[in-house]
N, C-alpha and C. Protein backbone atom coordinates (compact mmCIF):
# COMPACT_ATOMS: atom_id res chain seq x y z
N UNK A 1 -77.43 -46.86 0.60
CA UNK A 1 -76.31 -46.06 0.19
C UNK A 1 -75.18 -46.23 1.21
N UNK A 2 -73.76 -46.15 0.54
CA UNK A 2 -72.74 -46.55 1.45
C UNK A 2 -72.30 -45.34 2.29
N UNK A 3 -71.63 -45.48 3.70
CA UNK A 3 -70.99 -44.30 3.96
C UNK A 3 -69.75 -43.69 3.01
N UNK A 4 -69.44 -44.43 2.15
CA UNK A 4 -68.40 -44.25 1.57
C UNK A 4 -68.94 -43.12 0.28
N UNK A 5 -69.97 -43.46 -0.08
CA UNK A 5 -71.11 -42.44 -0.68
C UNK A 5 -71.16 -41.25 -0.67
N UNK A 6 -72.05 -41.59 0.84
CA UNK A 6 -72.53 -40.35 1.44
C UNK A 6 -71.65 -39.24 1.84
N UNK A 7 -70.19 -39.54 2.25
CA UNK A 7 -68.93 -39.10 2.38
C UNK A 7 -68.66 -38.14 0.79
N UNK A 8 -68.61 -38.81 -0.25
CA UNK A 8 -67.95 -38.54 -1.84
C UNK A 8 -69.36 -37.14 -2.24
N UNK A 9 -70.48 -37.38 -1.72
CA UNK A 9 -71.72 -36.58 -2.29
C UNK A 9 -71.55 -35.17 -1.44
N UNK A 10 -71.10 -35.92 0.08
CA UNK A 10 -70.96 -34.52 0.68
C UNK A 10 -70.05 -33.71 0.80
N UNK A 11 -68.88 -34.17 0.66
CA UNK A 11 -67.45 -33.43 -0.36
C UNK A 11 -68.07 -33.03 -1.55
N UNK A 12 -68.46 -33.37 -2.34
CA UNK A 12 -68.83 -33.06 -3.80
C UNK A 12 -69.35 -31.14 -3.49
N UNK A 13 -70.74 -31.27 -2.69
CA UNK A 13 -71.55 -30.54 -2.90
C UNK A 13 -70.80 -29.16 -2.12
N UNK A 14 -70.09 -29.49 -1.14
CA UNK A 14 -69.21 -28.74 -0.30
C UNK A 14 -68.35 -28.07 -0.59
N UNK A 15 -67.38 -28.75 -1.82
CA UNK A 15 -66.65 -28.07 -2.92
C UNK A 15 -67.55 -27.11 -3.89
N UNK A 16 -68.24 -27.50 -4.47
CA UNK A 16 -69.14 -26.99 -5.38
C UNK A 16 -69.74 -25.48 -4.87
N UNK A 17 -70.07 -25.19 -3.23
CA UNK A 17 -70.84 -24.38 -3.19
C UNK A 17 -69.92 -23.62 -1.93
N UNK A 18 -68.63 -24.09 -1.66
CA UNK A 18 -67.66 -23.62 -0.72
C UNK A 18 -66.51 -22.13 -1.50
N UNK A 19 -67.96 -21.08 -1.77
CA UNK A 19 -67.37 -19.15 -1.79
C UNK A 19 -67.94 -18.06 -1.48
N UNK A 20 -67.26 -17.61 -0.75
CA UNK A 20 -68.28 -16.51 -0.14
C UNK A 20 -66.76 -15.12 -0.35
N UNK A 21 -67.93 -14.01 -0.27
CA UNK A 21 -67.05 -12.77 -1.01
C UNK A 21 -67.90 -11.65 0.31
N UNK A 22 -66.84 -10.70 -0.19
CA UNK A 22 -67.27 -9.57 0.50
C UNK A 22 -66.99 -8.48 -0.08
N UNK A 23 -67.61 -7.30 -0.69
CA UNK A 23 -67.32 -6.78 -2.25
C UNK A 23 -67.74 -5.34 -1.42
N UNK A 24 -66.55 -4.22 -1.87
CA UNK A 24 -66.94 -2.87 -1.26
C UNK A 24 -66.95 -2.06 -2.59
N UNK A 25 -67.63 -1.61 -3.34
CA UNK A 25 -67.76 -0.97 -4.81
C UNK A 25 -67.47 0.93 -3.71
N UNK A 26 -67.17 1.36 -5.12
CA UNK A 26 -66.72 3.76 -4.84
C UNK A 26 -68.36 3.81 -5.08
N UNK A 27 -68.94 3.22 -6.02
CA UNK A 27 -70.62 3.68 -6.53
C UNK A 27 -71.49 2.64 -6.23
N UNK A 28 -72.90 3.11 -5.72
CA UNK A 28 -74.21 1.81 -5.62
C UNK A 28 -74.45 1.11 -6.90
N UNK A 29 -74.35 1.96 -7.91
CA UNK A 29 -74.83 0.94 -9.42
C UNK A 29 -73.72 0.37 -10.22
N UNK A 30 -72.85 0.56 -9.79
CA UNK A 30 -71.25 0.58 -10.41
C UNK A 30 -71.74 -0.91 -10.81
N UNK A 31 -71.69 -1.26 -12.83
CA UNK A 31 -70.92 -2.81 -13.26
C UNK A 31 -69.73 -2.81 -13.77
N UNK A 32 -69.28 -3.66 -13.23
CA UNK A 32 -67.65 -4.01 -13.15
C UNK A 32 -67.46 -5.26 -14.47
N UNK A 33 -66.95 -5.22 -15.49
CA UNK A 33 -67.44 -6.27 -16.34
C UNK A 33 -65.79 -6.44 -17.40
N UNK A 34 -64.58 -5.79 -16.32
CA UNK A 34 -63.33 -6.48 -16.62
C UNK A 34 -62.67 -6.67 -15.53
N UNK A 35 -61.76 -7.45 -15.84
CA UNK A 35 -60.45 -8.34 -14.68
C UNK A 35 -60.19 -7.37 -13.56
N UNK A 36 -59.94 -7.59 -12.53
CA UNK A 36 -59.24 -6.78 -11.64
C UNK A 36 -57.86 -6.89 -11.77
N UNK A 37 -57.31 -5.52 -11.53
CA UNK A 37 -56.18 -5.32 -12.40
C UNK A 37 -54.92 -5.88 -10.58
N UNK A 38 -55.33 -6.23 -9.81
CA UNK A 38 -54.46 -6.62 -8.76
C UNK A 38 -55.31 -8.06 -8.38
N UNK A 39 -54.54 -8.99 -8.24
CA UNK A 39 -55.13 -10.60 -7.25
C UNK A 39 -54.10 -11.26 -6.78
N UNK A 40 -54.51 -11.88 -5.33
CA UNK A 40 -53.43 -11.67 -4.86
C UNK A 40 -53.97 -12.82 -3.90
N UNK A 41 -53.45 -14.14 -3.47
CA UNK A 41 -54.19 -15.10 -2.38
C UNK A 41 -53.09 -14.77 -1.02
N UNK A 42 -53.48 -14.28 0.19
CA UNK A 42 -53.42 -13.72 1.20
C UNK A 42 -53.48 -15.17 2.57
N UNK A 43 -52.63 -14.93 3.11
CA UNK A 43 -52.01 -16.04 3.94
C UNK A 43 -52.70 -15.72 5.24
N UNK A 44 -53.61 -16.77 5.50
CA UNK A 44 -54.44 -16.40 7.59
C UNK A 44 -54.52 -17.85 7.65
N UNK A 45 -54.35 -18.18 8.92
CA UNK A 45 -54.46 -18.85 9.59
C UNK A 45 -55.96 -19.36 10.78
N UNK A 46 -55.97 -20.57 11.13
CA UNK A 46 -56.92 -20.46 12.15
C UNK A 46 -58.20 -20.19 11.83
N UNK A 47 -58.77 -20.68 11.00
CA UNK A 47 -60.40 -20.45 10.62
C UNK A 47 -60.30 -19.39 10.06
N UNK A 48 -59.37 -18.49 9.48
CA UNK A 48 -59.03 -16.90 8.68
C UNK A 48 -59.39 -15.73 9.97
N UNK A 49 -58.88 -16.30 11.22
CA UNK A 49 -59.36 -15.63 12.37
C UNK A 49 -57.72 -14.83 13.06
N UNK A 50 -56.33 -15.50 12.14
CA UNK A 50 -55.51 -15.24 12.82
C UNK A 50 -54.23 -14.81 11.32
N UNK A 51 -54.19 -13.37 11.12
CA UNK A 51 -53.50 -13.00 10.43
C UNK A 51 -53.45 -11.62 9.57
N UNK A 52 -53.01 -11.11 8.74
CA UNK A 52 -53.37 -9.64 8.11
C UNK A 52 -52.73 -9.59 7.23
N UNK A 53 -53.65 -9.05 6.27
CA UNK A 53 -53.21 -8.24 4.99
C UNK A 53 -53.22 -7.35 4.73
N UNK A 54 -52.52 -5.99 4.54
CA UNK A 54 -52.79 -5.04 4.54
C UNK A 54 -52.68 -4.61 2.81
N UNK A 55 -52.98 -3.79 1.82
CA UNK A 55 -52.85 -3.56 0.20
C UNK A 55 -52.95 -2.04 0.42
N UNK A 56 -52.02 -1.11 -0.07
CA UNK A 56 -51.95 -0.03 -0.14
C UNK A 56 -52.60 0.10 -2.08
N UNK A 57 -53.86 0.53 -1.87
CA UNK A 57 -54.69 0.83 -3.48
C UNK A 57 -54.21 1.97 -3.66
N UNK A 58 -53.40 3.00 -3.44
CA UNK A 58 -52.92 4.10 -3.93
C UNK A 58 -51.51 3.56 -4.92
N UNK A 59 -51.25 2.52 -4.59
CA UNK A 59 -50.21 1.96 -5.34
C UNK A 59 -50.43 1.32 -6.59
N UNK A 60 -51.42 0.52 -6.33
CA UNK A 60 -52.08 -0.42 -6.80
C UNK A 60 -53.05 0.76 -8.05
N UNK A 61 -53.88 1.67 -8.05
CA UNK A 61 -54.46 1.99 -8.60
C UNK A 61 -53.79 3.38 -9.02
N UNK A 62 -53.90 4.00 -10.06
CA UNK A 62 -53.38 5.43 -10.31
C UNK A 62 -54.74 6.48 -10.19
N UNK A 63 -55.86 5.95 -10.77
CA UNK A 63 -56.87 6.38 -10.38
C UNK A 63 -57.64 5.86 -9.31
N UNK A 64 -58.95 6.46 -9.14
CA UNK A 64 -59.59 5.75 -8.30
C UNK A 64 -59.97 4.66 -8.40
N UNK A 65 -60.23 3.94 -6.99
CA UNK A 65 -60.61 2.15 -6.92
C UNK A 65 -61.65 2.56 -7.08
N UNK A 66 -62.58 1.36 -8.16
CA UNK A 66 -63.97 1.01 -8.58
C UNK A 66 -64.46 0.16 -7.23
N UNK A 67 -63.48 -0.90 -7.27
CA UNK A 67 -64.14 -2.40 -6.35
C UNK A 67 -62.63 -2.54 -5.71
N UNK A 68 -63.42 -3.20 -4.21
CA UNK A 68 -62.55 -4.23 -3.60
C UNK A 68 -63.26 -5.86 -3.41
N UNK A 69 -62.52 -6.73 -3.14
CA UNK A 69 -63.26 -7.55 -2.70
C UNK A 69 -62.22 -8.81 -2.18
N UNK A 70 -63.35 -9.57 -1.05
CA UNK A 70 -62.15 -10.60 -0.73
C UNK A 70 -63.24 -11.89 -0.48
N UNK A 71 -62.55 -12.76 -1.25
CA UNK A 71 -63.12 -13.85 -1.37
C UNK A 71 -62.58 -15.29 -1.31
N UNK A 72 -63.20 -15.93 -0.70
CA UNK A 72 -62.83 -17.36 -0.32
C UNK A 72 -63.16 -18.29 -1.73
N UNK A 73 -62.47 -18.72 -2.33
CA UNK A 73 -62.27 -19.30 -3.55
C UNK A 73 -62.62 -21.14 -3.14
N UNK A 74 -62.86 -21.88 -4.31
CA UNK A 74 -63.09 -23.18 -3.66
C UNK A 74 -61.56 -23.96 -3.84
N UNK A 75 -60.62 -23.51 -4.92
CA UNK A 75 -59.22 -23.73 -4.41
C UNK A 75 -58.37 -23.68 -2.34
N UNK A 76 -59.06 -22.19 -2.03
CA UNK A 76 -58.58 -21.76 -1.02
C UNK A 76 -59.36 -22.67 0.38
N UNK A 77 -60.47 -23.15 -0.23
CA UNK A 77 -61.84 -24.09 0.51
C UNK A 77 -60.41 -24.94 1.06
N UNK A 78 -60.73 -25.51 -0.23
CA UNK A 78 -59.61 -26.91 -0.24
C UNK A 78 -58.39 -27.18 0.58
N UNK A 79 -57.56 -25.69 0.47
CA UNK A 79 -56.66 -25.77 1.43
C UNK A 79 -56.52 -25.95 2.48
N UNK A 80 -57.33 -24.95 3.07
CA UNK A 80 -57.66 -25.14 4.43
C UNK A 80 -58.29 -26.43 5.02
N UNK A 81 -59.18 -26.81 4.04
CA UNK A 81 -59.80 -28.07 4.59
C UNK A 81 -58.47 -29.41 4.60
N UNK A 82 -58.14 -29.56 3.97
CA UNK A 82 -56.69 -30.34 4.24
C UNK A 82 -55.85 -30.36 4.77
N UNK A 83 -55.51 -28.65 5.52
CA UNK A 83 -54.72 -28.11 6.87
C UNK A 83 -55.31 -28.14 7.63
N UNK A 84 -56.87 -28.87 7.79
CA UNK A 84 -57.59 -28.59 9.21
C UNK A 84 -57.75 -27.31 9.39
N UNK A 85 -57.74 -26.57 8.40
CA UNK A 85 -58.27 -24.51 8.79
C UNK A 85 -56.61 -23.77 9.31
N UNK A 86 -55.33 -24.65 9.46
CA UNK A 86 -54.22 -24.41 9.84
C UNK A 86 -53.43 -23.06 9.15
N UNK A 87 -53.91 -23.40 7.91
CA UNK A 87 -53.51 -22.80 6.75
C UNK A 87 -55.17 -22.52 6.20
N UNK A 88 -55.28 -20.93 6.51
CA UNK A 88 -56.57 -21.06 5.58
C UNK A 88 -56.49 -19.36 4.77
N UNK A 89 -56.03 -19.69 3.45
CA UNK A 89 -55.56 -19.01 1.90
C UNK A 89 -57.17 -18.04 2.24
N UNK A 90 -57.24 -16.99 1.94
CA UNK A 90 -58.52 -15.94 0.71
C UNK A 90 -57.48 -15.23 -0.10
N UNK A 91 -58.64 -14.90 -1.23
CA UNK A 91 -58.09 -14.22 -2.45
C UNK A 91 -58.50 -12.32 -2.56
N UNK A 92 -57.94 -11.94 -2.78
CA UNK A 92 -57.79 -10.55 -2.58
C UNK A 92 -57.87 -9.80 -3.95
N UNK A 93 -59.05 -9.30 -4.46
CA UNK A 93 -58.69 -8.36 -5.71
C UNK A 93 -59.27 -6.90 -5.51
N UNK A 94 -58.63 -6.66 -6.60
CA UNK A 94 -58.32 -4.65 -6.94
C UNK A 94 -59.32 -4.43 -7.86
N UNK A 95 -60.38 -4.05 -8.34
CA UNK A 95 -60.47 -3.30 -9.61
C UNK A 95 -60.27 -1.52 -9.73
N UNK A 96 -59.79 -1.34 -10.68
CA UNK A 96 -58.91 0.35 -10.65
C UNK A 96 -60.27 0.41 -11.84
N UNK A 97 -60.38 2.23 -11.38
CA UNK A 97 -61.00 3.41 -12.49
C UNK A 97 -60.26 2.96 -14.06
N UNK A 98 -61.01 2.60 -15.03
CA UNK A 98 -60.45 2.86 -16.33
C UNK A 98 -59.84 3.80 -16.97
């Protein structure tokens, strides 16, 4: 197998499995099973080690927040990996009380 290969397989699989989330639900059993009504891709820098977002959900929501969550998308993978982590994008969503 070529390095040129082994290179294309290990991009492949890297894209494929490059998201990780971090999800704060109001309830333990809470299913969430429509859109979040706020998304929003959030600008950090530096391995996502150098920057801030702050989202005021009182704005954002009229009722209470169900879910937060922030997640590294394989779009946002991408970015960063092409900025060298210079530029490294996560995605930011809202879900609001029905």
């Amino acid at each position: 197998m070529s390095i040129l290969k082994i290179i294309q397989v290990f991009l492949a699989v890297l894209l494929l499995t490059a998201c990780a989330s971090v999800t704060v639900k109001s309830r333990i059993n809470q299913v969430i099973d429509y859109p979040p009504k706020y998304e929003e891709r959030a600008t950090l820098y530096f391995f996502w080690l150098v920057g801030e977002k702050r989202i005021d959900v009182a704005e954002i929501c009229e009722k209470e927040v169900s879910q937060m969550q922030t997640i590294l998308m394989p779009t946002d993978f991408l970015l960063a990996l092409f900025t060298a982590t210079i530029y490294s994008p996560i995605t930011i969503r809202v879900w609001c009380d029905p």
